[in-house]
PDB file of N, CA and C in Angstrom:
ATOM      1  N   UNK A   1      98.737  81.407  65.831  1.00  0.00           N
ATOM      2  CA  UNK A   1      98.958  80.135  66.479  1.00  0.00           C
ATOM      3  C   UNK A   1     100.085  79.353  65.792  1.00  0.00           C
ATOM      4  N   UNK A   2     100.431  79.927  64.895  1.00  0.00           N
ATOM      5  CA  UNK A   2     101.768  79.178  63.677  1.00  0.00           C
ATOM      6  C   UNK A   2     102.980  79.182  64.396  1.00  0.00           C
ATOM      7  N   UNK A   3     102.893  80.362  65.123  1.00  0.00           N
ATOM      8  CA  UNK A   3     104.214  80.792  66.218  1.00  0.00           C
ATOM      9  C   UNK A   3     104.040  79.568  67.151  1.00  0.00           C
ATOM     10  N   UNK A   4     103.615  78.930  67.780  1.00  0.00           N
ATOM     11  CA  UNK A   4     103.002  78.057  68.704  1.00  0.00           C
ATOM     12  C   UNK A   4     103.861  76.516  68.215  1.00  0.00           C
ATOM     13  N   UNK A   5     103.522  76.516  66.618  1.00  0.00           N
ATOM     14  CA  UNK A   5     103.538  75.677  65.954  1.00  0.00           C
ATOM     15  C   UNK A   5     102.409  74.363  65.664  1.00  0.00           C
ATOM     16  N   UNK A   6     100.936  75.166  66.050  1.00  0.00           N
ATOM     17  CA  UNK A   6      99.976  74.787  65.663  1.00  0.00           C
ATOM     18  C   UNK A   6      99.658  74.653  64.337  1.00  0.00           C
ATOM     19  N   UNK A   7      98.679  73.679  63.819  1.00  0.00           N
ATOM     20  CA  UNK A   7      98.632  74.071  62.436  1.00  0.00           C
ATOM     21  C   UNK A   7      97.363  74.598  62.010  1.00  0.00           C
ATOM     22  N   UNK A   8      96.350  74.341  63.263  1.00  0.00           N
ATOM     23  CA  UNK A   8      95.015  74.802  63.033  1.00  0.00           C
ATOM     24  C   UNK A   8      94.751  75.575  64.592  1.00  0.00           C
ATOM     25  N   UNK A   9      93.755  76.314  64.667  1.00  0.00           N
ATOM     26  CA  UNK A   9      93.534  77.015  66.055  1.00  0.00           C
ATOM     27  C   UNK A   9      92.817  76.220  66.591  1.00  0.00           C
ATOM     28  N   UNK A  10      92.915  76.039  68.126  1.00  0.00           N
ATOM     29  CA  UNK A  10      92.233  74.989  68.625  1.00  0.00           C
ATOM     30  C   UNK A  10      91.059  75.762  68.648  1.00  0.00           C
ATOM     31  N   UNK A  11      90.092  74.635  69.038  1.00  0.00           N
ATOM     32  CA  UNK A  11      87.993  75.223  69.261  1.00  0.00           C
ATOM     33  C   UNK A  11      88.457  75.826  70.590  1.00  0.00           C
ATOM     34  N   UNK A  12      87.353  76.850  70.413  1.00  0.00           N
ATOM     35  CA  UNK A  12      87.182  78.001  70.953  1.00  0.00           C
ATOM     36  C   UNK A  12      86.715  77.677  72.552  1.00  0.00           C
ATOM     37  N   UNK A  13      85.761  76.673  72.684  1.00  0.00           N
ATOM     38  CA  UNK A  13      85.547  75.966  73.369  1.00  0.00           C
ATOM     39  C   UNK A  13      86.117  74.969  74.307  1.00  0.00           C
ATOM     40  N   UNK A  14      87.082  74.406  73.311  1.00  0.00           N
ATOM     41  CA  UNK A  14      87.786  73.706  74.456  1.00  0.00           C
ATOM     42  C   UNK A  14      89.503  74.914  75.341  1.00  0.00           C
ATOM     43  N   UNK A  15      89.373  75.969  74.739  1.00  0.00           N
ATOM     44  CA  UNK A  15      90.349  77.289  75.613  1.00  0.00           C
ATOM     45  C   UNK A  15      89.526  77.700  76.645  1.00  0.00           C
ATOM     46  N   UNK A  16      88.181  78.294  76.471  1.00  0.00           N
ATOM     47  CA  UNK A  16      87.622  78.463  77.200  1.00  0.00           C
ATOM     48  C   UNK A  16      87.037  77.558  78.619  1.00  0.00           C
ATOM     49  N   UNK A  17      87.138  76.279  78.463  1.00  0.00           N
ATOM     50  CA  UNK A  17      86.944  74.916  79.498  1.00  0.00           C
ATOM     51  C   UNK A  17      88.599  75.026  80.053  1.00  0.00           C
ATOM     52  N   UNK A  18      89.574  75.020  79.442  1.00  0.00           N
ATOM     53  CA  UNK A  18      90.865  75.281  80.322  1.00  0.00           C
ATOM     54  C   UNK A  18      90.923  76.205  81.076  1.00  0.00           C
ATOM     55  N   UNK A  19      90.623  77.555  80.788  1.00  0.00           N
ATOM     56  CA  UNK A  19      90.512  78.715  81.287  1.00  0.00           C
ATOM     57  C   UNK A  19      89.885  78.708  82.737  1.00  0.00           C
ATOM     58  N   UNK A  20      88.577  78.046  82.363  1.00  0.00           N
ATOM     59  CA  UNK A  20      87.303  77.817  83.584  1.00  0.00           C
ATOM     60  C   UNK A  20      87.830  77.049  84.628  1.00  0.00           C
ATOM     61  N   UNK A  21      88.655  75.869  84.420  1.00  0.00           N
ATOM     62  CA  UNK A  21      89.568  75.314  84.933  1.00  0.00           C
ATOM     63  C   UNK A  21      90.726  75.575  85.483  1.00  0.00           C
ATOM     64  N   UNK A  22      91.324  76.699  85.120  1.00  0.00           N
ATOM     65  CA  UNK A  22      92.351  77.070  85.755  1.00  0.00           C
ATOM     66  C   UNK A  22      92.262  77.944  86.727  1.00  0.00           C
ATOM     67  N   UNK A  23      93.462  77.750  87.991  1.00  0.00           N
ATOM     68  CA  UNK A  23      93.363  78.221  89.378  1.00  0.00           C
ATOM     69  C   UNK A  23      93.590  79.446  88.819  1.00  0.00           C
ATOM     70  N   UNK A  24      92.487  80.465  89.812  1.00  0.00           N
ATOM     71  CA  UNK A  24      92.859  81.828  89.759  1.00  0.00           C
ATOM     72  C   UNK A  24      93.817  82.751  89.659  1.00  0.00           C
ATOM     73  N   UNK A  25      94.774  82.262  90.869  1.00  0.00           N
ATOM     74  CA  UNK A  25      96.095  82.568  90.800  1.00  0.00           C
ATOM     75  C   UNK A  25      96.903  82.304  89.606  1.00  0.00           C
ATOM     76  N   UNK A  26      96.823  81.742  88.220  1.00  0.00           N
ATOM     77  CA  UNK A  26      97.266  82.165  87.060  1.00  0.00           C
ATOM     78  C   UNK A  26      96.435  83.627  86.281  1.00  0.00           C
ATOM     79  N   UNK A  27      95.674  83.738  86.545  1.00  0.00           N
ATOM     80  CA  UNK A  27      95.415  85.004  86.371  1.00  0.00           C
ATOM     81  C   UNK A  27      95.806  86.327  87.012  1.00  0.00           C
ATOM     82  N   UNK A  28      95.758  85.869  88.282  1.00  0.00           N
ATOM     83  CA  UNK A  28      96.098  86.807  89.271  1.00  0.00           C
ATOM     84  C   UNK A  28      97.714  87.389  88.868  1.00  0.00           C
ATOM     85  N   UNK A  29      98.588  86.479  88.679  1.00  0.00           N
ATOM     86  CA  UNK A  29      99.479  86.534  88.129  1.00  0.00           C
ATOM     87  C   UNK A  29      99.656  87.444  86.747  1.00  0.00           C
ATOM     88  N   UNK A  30      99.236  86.916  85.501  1.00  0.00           N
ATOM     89  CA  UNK A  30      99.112  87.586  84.765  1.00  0.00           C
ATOM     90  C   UNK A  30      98.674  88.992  84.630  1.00  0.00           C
ATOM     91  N   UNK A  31      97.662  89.606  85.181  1.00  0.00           N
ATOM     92  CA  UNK A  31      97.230  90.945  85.846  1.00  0.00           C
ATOM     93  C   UNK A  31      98.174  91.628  86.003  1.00  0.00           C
ATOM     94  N   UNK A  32      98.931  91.363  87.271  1.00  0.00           N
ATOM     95  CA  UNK A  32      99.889  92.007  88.142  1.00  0.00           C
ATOM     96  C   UNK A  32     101.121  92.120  86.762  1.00  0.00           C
ATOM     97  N   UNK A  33     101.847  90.879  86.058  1.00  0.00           N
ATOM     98  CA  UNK A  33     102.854  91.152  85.408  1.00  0.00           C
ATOM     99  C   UNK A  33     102.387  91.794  84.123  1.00  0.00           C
ATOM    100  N   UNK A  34     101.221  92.121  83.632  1.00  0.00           N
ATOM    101  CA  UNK A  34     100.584  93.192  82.986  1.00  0.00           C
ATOM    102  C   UNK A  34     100.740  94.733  83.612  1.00  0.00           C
ATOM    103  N   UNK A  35     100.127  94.548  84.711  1.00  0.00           N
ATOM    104  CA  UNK A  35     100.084  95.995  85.196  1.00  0.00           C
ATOM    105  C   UNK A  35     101.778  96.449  84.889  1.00  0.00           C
ATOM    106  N   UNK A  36     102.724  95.402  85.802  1.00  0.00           N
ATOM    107  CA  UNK A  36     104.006  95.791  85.797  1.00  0.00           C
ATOM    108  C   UNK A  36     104.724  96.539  84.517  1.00  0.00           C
ATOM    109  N   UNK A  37     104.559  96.157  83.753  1.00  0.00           N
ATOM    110  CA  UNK A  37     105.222  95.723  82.650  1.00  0.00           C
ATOM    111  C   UNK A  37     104.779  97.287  81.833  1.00  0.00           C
ATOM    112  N   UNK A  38     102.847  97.650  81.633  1.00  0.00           N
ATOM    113  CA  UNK A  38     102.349  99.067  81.264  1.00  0.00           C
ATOM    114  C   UNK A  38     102.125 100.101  81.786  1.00  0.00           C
ATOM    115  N   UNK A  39     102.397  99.287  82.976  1.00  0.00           N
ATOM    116  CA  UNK A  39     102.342 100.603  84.161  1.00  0.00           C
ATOM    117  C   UNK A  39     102.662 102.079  83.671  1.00  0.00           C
ATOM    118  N   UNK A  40     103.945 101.522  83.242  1.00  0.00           N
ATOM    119  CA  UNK A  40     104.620 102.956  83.254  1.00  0.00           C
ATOM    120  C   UNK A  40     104.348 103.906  81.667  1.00  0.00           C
ATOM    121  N   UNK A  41     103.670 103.364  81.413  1.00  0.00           N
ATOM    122  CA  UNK A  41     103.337 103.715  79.852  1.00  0.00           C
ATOM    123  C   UNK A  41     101.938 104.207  80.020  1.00  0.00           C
ATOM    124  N   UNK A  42     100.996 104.184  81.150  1.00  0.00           N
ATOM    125  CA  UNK A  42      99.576 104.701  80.966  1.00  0.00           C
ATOM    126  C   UNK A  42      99.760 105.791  81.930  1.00  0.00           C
ATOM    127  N   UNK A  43      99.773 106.833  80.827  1.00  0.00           N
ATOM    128  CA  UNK A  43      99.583 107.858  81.420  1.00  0.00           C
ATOM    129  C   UNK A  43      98.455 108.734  81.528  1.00  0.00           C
ATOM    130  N   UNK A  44      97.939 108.716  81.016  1.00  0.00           N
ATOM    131  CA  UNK A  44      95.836 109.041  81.303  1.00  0.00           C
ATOM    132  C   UNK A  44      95.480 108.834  82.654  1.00  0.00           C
ATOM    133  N   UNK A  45      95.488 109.822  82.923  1.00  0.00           N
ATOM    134  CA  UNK A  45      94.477 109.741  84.275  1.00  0.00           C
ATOM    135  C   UNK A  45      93.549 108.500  84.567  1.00  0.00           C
ATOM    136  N   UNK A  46      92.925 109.333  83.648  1.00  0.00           N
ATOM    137  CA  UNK A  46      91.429 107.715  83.505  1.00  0.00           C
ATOM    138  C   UNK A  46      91.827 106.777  83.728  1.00  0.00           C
ATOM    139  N   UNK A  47      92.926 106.267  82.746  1.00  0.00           N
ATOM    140  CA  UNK A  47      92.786 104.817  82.557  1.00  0.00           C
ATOM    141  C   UNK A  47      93.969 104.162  84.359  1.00  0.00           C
ATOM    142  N   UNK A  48      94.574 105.244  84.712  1.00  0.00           N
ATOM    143  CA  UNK A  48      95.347 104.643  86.236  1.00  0.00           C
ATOM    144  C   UNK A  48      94.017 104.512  87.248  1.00  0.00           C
ATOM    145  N   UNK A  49      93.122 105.736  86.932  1.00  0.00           N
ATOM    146  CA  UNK A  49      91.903 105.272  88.055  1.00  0.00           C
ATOM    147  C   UNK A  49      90.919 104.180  87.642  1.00  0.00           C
ATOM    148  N   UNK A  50      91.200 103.746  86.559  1.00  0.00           N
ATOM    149  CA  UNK A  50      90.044 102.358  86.277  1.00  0.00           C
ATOM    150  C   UNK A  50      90.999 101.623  86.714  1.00  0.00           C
ATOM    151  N   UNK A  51      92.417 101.340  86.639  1.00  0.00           N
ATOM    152  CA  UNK A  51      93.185 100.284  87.359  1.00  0.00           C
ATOM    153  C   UNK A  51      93.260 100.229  88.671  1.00  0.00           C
ATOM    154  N   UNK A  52      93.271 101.475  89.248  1.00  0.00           N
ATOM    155  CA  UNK A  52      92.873 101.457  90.458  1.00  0.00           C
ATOM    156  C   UNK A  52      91.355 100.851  91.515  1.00  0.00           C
ATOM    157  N   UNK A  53      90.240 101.291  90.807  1.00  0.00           N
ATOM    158  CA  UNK A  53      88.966 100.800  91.012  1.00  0.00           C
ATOM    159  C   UNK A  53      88.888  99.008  90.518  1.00  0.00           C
ATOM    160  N   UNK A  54      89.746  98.778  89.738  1.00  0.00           N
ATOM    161  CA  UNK A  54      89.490  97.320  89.685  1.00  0.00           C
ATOM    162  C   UNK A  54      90.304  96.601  90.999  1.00  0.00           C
ATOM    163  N   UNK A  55      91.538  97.084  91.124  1.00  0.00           N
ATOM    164  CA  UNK A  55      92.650  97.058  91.892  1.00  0.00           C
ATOM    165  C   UNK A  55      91.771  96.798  93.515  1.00  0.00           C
ATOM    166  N   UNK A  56      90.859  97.938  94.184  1.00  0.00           N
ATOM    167  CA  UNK A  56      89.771  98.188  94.775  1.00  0.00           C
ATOM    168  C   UNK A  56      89.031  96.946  95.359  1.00  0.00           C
ATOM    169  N   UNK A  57      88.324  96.713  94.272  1.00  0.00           N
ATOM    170  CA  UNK A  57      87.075  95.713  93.806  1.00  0.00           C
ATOM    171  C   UNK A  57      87.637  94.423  93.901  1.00  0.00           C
ATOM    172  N   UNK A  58      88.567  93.923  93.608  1.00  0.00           N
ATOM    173  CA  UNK A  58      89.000  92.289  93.483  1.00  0.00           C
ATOM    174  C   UNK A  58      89.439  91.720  94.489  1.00  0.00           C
ATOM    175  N   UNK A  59      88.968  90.736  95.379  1.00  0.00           N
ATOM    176  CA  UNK A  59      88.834  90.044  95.925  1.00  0.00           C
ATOM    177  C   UNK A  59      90.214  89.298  96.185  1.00  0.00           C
ATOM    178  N   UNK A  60      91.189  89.418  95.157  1.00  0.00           N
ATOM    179  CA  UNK A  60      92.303  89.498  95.561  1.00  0.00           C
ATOM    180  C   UNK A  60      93.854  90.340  96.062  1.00  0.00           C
ATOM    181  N   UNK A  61      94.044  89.821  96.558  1.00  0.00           N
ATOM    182  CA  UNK A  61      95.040  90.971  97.551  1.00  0.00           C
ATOM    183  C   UNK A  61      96.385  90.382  97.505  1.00  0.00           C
ATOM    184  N   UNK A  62      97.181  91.352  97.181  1.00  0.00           N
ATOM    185  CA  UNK A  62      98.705  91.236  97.250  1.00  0.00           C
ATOM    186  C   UNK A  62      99.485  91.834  98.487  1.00  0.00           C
TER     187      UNK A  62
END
């Protein structure tokens, strides 16, 4: 958090109440420019069909 230029880590608690608070679509976001970004680096079977089955499952759609 020094990188930040924090000097202490905030409570754990009050990240988690922002989080709860924040519109989905910042996550949704984040996901996708995750996937983008390792995509091309997971090469395991497995682990493209667990991205896929979540991919599946979520309620959100691109």
């Amino acid at each position: 958090m020094a990188d930040l230029g924090l000097k202490q880590n905030p409570v754990k608690s009050t990240m988690s109440d922002g989080n709860r608070n924040r519109d989905y679509r910042v996550f949704e976001e984040i996901y996708y420019q995750l996937i983008k970004h390792y995509g091309r680096t997971l090469t395991d079977k497995l682990e493209r069909t667990v991205i896929e089955e979540v991919k599946k499952e979520s309620p959100l759609k691109t």
